[in-house]
C-alpha atoms as a PDB file:
ATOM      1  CA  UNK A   1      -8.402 -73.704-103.405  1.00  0.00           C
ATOM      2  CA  UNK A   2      -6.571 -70.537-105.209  1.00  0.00           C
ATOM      3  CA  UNK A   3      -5.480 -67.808-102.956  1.00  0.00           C
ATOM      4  CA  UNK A   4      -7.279 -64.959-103.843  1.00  0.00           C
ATOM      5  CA  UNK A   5      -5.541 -62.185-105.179  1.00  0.00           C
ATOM      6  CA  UNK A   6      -4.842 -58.888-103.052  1.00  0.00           C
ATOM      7  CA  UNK A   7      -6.710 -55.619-103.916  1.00  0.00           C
ATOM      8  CA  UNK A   8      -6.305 -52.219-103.285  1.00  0.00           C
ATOM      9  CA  UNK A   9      -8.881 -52.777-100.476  1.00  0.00           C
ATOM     10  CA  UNK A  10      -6.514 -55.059 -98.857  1.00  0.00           C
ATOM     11  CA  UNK A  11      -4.101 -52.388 -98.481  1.00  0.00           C
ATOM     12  CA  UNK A  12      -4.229 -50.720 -94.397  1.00  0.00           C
ATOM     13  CA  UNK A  13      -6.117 -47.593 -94.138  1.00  0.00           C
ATOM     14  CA  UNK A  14      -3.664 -44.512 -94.589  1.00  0.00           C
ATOM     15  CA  UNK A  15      -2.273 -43.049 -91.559  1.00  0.00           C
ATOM     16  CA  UNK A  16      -0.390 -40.629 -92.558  1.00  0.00           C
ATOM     17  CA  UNK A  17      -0.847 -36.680 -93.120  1.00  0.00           C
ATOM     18  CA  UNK A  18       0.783 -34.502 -96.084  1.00  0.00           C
ATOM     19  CA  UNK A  19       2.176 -31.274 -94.462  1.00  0.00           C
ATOM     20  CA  UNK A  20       2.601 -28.069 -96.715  1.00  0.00           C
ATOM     21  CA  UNK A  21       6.671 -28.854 -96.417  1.00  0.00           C
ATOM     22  CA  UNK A  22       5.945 -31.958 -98.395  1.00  0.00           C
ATOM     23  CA  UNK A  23       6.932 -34.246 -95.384  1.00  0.00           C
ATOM     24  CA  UNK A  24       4.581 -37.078 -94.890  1.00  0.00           C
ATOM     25  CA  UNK A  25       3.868 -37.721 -91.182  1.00  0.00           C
ATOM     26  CA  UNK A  26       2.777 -41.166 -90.323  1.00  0.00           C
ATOM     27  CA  UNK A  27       0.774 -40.482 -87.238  1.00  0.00           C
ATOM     28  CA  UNK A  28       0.895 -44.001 -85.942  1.00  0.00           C
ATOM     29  CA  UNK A  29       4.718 -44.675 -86.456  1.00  0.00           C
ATOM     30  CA  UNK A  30       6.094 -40.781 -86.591  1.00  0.00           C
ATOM     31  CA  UNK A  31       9.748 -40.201 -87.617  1.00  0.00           C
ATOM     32  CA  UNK A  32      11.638 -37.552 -86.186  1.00  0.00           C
ATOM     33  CA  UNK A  33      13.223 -36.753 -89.981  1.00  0.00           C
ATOM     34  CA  UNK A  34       9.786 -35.927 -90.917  1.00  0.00           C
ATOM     35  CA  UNK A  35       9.033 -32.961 -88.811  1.00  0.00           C
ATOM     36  CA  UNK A  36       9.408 -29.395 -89.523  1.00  0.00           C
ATOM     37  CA  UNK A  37       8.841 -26.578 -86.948  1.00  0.00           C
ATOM     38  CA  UNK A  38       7.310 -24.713 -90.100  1.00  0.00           C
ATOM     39  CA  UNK A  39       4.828 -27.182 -89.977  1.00  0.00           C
ATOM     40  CA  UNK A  40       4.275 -27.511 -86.163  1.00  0.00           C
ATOM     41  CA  UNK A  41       3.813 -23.283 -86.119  1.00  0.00           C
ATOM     42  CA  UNK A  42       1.308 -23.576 -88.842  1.00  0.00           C
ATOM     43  CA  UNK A  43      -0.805 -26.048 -87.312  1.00  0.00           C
ATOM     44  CA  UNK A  44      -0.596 -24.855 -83.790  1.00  0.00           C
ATOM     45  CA  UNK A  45      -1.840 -20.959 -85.260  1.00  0.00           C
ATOM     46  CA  UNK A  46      -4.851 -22.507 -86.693  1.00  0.00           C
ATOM     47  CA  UNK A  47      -5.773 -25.039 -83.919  1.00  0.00           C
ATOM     48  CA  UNK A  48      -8.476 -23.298 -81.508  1.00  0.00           C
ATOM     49  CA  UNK A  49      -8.354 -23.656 -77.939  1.00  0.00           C
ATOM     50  CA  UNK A  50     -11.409 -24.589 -75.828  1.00  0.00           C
ATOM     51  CA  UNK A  51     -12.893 -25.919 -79.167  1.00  0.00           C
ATOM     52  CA  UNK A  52     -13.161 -22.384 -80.251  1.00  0.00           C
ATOM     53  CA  UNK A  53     -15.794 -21.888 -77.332  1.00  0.00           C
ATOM     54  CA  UNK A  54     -14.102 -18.214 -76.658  1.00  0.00           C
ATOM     55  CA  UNK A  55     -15.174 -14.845 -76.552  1.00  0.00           C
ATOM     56  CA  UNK A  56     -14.169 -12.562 -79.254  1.00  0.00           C
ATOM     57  CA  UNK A  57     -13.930 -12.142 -82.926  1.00  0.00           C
ATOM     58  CA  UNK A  58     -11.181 -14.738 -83.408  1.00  0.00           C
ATOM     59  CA  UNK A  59      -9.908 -17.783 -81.803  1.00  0.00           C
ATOM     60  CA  UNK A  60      -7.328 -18.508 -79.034  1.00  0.00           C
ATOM     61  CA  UNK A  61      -5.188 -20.700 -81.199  1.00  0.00           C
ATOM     62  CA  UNK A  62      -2.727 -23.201 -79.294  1.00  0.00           C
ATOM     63  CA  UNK A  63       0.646 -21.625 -80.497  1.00  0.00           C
ATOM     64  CA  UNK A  64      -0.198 -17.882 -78.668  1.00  0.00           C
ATOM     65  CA  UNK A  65      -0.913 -20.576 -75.548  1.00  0.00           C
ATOM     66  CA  UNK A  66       1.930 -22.685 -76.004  1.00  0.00           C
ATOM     67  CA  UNK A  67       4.145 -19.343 -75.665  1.00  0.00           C
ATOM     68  CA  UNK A  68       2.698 -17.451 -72.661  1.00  0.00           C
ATOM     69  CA  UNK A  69       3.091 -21.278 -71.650  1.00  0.00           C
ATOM     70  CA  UNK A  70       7.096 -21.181 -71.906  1.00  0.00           C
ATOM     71  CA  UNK A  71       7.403 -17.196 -70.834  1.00  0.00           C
ATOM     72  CA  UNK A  72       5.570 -18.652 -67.354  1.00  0.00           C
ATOM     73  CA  UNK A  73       8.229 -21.512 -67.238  1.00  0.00           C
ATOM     74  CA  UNK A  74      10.670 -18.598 -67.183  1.00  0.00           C
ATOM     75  CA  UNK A  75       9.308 -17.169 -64.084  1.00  0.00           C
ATOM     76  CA  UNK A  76       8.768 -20.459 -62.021  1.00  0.00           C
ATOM     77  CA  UNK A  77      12.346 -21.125 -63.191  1.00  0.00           C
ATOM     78  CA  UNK A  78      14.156 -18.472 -63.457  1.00  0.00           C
ATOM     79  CA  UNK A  79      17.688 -19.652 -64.937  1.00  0.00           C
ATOM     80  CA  UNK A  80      16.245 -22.709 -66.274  1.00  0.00           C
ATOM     81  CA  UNK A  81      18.302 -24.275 -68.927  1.00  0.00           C
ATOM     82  CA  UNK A  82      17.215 -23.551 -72.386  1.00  0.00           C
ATOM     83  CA  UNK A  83      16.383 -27.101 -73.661  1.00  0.00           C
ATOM     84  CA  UNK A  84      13.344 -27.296 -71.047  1.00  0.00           C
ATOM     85  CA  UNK A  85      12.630 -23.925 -71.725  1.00  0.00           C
ATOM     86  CA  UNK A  86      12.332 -25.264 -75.595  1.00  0.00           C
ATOM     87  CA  UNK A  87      10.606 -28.559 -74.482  1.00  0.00           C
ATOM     88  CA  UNK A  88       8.006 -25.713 -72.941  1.00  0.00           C
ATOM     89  CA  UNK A  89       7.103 -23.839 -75.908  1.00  0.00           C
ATOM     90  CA  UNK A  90       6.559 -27.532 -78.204  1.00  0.00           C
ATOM     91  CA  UNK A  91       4.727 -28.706 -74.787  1.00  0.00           C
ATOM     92  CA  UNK A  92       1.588 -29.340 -77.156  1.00  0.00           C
ATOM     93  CA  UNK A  93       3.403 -29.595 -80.639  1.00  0.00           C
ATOM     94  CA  UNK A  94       1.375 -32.957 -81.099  1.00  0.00           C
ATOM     95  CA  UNK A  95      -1.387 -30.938 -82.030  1.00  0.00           C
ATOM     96  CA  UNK A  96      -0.424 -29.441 -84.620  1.00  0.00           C
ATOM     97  CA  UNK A  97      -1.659 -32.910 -86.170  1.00  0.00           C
ATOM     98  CA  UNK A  98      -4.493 -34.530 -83.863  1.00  0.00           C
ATOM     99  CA  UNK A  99      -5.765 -31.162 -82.863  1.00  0.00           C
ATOM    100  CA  UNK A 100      -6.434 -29.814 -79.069  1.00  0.00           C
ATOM    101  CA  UNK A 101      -9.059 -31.772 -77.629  1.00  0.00           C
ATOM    102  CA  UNK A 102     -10.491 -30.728 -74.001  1.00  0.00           C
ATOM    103  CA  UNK A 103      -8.877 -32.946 -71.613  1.00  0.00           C
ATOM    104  CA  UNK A 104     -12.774 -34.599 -70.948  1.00  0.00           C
ATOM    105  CA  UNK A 105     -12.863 -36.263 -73.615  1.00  0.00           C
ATOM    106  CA  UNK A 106      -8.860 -36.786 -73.638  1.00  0.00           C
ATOM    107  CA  UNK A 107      -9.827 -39.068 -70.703  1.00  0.00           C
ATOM    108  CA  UNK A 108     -12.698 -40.840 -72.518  1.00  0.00           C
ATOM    109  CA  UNK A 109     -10.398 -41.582 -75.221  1.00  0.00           C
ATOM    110  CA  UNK A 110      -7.853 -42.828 -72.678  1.00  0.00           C
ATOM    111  CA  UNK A 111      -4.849 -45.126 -74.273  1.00  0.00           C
ATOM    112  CA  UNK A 112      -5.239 -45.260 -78.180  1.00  0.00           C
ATOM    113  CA  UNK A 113      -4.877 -41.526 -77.996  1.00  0.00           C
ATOM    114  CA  UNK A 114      -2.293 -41.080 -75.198  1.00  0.00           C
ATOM    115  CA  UNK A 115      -0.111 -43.935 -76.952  1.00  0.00           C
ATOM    116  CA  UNK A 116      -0.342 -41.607 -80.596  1.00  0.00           C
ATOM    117  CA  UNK A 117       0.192 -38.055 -78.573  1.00  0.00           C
ATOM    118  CA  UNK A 118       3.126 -40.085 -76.443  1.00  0.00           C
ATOM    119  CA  UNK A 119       4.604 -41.431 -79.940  1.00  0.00           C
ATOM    120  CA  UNK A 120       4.374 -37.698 -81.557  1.00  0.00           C
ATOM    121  CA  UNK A 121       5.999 -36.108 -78.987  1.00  0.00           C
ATOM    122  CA  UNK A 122       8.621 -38.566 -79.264  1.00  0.00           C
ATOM    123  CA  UNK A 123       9.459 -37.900 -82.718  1.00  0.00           C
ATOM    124  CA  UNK A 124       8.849 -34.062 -82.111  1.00  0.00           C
ATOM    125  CA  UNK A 125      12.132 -34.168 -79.270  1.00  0.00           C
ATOM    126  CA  UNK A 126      14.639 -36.186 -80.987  1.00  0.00           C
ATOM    127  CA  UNK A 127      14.011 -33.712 -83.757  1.00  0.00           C
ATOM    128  CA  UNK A 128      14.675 -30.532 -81.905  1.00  0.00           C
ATOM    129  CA  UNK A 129      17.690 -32.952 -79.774  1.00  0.00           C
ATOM    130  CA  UNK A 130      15.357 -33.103 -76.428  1.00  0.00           C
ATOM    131  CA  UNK A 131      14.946 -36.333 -73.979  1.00  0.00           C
ATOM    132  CA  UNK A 132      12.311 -38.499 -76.018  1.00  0.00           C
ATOM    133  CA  UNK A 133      10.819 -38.556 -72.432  1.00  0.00           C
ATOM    134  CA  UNK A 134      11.472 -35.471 -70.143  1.00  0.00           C
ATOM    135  CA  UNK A 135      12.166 -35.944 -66.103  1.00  0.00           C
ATOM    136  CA  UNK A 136       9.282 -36.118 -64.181  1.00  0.00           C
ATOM    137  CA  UNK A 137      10.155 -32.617 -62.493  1.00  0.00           C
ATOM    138  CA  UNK A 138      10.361 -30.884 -66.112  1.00  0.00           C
ATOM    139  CA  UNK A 139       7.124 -32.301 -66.798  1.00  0.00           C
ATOM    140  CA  UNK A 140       5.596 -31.013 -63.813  1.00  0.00           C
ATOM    141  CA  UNK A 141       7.244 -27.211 -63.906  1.00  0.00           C
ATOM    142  CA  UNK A 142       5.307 -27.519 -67.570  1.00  0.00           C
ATOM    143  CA  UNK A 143       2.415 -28.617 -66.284  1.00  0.00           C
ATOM    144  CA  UNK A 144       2.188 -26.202 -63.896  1.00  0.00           C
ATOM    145  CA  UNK A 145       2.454 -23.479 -66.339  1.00  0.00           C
ATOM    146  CA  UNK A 146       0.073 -24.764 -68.637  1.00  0.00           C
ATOM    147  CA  UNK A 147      -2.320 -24.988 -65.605  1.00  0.00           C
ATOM    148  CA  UNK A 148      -1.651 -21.014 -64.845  1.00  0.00           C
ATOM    149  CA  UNK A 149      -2.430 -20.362 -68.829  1.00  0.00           C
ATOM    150  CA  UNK A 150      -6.116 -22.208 -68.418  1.00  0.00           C
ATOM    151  CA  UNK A 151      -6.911 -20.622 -65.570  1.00  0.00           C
ATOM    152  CA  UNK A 152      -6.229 -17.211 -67.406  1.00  0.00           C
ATOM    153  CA  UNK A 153      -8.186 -18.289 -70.498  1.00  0.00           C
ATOM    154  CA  UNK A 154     -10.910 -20.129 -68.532  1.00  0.00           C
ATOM    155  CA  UNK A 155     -11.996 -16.970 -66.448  1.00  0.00           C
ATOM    156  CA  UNK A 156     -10.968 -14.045 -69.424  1.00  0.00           C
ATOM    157  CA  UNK A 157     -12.038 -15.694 -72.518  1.00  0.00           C
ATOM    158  CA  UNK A 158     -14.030 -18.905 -71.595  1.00  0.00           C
ATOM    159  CA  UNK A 159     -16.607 -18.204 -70.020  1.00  0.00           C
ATOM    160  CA  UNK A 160     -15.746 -19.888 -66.676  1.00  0.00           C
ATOM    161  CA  UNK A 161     -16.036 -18.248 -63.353  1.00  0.00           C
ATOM    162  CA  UNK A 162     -13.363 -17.631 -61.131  1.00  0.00           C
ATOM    163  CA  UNK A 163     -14.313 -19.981 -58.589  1.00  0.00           C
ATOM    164  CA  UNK A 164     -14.862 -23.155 -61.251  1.00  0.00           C
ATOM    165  CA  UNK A 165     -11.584 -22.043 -62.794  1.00  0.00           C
ATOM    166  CA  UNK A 166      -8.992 -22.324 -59.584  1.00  0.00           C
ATOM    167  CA  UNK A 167     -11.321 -25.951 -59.035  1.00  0.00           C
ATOM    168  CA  UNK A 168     -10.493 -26.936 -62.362  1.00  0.00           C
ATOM    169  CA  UNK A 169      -7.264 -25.688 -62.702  1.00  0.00           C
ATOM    170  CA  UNK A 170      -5.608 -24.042 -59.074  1.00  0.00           C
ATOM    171  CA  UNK A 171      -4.983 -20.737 -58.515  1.00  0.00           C
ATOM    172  CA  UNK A 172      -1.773 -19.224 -60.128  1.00  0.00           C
ATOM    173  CA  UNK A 173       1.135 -18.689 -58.279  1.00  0.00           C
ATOM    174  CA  UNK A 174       4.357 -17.436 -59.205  1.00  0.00           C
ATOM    175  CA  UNK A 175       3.217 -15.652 -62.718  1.00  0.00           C
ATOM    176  CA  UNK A 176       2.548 -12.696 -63.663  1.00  0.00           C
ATOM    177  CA  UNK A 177      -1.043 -12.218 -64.591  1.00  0.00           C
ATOM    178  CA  UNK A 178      -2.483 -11.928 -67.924  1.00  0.00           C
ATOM    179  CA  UNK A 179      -4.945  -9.521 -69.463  1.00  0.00           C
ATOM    180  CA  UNK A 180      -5.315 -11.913 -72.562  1.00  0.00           C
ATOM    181  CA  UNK A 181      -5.707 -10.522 -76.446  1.00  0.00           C
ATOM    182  CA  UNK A 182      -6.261 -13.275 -79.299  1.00  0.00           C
ATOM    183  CA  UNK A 183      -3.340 -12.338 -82.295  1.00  0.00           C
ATOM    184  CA  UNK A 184      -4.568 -13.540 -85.534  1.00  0.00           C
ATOM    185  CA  UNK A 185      -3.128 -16.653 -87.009  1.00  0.00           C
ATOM    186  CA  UNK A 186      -0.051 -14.987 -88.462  1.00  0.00           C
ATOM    187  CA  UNK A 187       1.064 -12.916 -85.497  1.00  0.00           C
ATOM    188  CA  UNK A 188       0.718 -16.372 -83.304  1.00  0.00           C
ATOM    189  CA  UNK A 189       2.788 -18.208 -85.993  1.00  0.00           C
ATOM    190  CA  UNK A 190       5.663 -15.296 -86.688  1.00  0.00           C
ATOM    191  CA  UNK A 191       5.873 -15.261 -82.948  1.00  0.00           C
ATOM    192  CA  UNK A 192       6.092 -19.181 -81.909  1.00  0.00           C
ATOM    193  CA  UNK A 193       8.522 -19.318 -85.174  1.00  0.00           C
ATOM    194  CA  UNK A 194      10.481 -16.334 -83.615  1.00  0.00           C
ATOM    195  CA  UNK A 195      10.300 -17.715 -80.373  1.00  0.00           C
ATOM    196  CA  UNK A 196      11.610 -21.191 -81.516  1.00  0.00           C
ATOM    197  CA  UNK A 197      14.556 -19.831 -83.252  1.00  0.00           C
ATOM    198  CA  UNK A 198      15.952 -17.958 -80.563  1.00  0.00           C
ATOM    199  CA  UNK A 199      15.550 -21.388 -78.088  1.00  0.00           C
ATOM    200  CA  UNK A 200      16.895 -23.357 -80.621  1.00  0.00           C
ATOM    201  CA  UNK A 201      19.707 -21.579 -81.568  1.00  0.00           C
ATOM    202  CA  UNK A 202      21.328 -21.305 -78.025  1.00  0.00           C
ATOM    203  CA  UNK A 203      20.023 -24.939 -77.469  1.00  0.00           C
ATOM    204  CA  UNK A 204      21.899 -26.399 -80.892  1.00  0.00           C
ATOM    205  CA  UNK A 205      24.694 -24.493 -78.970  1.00  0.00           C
ATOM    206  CA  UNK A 206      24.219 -26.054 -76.397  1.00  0.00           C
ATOM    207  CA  UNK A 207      24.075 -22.643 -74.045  1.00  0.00           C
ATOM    208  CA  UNK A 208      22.071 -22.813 -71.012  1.00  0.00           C
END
C-alpha cells in the first residue's frame, strides 16, 4: 500500500512564542540566544499577581514583586555577591512566558509544568552567565524572600488575614516591612530594566 503523503496537519503543534524583539522562544526546548531582558521586563510588568485578585485600581504585576524580592535578598544577605543578587531579581523570569500561576494549582499541574518552568529558567541563566541550576542555599535565601513579599501582599493587597498569611507563608524576619503601592506597568518595567542593568553590569564584570 502507498504511504500516504504528509500534510500540514502532520506537522507538531507550535510551541513557540513571538516576542516584540522578534526572538522566537520555543517554550518546550528554550535557547538561551533567544532571550532578551527587554522581553522578560515586558512580560513580567503585565503579568498580575494573585491572578489579579488585589485591591486597588491596578494590578500587582510580577516585575514590582520580583524587585522588592531581590532588595529583601539584600538584607538577609548583606554583602551577597552580585550574581545571586541578579539570580534574585529574574527569580520568576519564566513568567514572563507561562504567566504566574498560584502555587495551588502549580501543584495540581505538578511535572509537565515544573519540567517547562525548570527548562526556562535554564535558558534564562546561561543568558545572563548564572549556574543553569543555583546551590541549594541560594535557592533557599530566594525563597525566603519571596515568602516575606507574599506575606506582605497577602495581608495588604490580598485580602488575606494576618493569621492565614504567616500559615501560608511564615512570618517575616529580617526585612524591612512594606507599606505596598501598585506602579503602573511602565514604572514596574523602567524599574526591573534599571534594576537589571546595574546587576548586570557589575556581574559581566564580574564585581561582587
Amino acid at each position: 500500500m502507498a504511504r500516504k503523503a504528509a500534510s500540514a496537519n502532520d506537522a507538531p503543534p507550535r510551541a513557540w512564542q513571538r516576542m516584540l524583539s522578534g526572538r522566537r522562544l520555543d517554550l518546550l526546548d528554550p535557547s538561551p540566544v533567544d532571550v532578551e531582558i527587554e522581553d522578560i521586563a515586558h512580560g513580567l510588568a503585565r503579568v498580575a499577581r494573585w491572578n489579579g485578585q488585589t485591591k486597588g485600581p491596578i494590578p500587582f504585576n510580577v516585575a514590582q514583586h520580583s524587585l522588592i524580592v531581590e532588595n529583601f535578598c539584600n538584607e538577609l544577605k548583606p554583602g551577597w555577591p552580585v550574581k545571586w543578587r541578579l539570580a534574585a531579581l529574574l527569580h520568576d523570569a519564566p513568567e514572563f512566558v507561562i504567566g504566574d500561576m498560584i502555587s495551588p494549582f502549580k501543584a495540581q499541574l505538578g511535572g509537565p509544568y515544573k519540567d517547562i518552568e525548570s527548562r526556562l529558567m535554564q535558558a534564562i541563566h546561561l543568558r545572563f552567565e548564572l549556574p543553569a541550576h543555583l546551590p541549594e542555599t541560594i535557592e533557599k535565601l530566594i525563597k525566603r524572600a519571596d515568602r516575606a513579599s507574599a506575606y506582605f501582599e497577602a495581608v495588604q493587597i490580598a485580602g488575606f488575614e494576618r493569621n492565614e498569611a504567616e500559615k501560608f507563608f511564615g512570618s517575616p524576619r529580617g526585612v524591612t516591612p512594606l507599606t505596598l503601592k501598585a506602579m503602573t506597568t511602565l514604572e514596574a518595567q523602567e524599574a526591573y530594566l534599571k534594576r537589571f542593568a546595574e546587576l548586570y553590569q557589575k556581574h559581566a564584570g564580574r564585581a561582587a
